[in-house]
PDB file of N, CA and C in Angstrom:
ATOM      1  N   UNK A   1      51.520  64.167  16.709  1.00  0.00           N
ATOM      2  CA  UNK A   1      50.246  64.852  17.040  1.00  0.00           C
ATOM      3  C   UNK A   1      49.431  64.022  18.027  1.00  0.00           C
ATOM      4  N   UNK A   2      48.664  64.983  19.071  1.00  0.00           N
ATOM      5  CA  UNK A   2      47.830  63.906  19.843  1.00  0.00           C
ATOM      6  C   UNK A   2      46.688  64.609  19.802  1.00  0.00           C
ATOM      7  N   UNK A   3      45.687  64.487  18.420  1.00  0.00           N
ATOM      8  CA  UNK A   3      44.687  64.932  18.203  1.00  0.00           C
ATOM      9  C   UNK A   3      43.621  63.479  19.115  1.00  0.00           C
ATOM     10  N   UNK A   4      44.173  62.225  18.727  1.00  0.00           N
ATOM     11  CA  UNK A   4      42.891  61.491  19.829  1.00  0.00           C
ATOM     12  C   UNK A   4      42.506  61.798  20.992  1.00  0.00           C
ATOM     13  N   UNK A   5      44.462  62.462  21.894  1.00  0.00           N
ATOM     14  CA  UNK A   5      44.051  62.955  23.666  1.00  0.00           C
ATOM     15  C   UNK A   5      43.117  64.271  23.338  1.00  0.00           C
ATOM     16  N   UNK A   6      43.679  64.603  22.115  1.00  0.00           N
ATOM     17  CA  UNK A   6      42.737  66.263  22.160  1.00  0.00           C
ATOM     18  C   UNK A   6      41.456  65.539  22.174  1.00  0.00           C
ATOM     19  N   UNK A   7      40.524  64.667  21.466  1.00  0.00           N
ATOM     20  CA  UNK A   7      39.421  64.576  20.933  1.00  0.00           C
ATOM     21  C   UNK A   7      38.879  64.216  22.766  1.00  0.00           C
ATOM     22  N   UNK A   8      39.725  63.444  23.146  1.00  0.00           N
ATOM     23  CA  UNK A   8      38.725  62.498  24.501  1.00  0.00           C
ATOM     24  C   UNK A   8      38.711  64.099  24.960  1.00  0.00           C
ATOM     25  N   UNK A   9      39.774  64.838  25.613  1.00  0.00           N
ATOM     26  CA  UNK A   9      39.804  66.089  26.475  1.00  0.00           C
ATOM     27  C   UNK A   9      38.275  66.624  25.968  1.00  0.00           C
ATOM     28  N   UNK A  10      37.898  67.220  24.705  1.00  0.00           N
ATOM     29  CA  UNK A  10      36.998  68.197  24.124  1.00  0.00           C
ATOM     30  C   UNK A  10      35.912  67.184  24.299  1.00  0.00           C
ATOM     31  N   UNK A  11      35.694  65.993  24.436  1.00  0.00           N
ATOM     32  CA  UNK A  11      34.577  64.963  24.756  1.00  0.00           C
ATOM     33  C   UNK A  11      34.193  65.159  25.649  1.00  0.00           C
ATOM     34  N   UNK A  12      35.189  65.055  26.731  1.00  0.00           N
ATOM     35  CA  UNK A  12      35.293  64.918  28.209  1.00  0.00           C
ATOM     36  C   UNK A  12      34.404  66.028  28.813  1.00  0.00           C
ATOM     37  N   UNK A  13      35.253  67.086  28.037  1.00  0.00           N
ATOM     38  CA  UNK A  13      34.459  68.647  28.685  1.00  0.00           C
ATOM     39  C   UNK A  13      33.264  69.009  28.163  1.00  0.00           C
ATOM     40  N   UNK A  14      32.705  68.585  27.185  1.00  0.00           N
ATOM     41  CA  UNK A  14      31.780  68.439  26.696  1.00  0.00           C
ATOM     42  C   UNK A  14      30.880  67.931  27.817  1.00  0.00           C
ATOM     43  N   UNK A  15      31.354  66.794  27.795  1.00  0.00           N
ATOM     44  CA  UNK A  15      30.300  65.684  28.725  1.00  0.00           C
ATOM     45  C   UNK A  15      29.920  66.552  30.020  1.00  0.00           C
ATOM     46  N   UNK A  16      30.914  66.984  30.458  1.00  0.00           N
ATOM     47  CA  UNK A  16      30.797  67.482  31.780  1.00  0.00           C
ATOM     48  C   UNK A  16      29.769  68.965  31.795  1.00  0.00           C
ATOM     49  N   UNK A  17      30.036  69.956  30.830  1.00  0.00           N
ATOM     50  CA  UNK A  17      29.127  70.996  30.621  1.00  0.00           C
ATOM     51  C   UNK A  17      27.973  70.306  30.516  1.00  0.00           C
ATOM     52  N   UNK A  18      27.441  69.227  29.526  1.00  0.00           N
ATOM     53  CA  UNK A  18      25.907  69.040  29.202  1.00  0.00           C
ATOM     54  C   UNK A  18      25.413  68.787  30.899  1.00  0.00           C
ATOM     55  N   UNK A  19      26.625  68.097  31.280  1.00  0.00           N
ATOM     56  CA  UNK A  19      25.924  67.315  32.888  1.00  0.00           C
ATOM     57  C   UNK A  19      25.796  68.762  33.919  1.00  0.00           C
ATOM     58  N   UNK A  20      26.743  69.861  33.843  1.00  0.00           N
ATOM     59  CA  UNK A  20      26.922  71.074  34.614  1.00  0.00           C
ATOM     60  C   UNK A  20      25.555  71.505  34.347  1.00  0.00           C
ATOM     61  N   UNK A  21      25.098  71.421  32.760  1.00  0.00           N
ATOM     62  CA  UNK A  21      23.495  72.163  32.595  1.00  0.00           C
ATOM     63  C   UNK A  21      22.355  71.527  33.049  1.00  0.00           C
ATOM     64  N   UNK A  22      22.247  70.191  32.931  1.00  0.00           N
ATOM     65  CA  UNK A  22      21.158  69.289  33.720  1.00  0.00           C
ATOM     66  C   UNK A  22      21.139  69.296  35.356  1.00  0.00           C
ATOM     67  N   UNK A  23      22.337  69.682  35.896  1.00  0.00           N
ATOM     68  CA  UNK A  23      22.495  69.857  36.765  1.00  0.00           C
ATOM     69  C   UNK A  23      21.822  71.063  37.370  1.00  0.00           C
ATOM     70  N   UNK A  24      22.201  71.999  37.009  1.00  0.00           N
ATOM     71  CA  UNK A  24      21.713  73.762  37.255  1.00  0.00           C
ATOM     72  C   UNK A  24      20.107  73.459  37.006  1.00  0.00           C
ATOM     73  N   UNK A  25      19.417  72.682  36.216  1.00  0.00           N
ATOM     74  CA  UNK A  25      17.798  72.552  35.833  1.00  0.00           C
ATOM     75  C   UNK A  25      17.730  71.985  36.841  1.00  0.00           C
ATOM     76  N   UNK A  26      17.562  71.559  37.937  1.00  0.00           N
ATOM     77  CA  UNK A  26      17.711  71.155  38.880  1.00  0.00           C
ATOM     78  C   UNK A  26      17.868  71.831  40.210  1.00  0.00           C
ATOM     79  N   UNK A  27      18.856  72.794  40.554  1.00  0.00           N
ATOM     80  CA  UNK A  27      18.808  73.700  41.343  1.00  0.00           C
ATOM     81  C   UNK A  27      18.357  74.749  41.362  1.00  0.00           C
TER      82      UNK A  27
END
């Protein structure tokens, strides 16, 4: 099982949506 690569991936994209939304408050 590679639930840790799963965990960073679902982190990762995480991270990136919160930053996609701070981003858009912005434009």
């Amino acid at each position: 099982m590679e639930a840790e690569r799963l965990n960073a991936v679902a982190n990762k994209m995480s991270e990136l949506k919160s930053r996609a939304d701070e981003l858009r408050r912005y434009l």
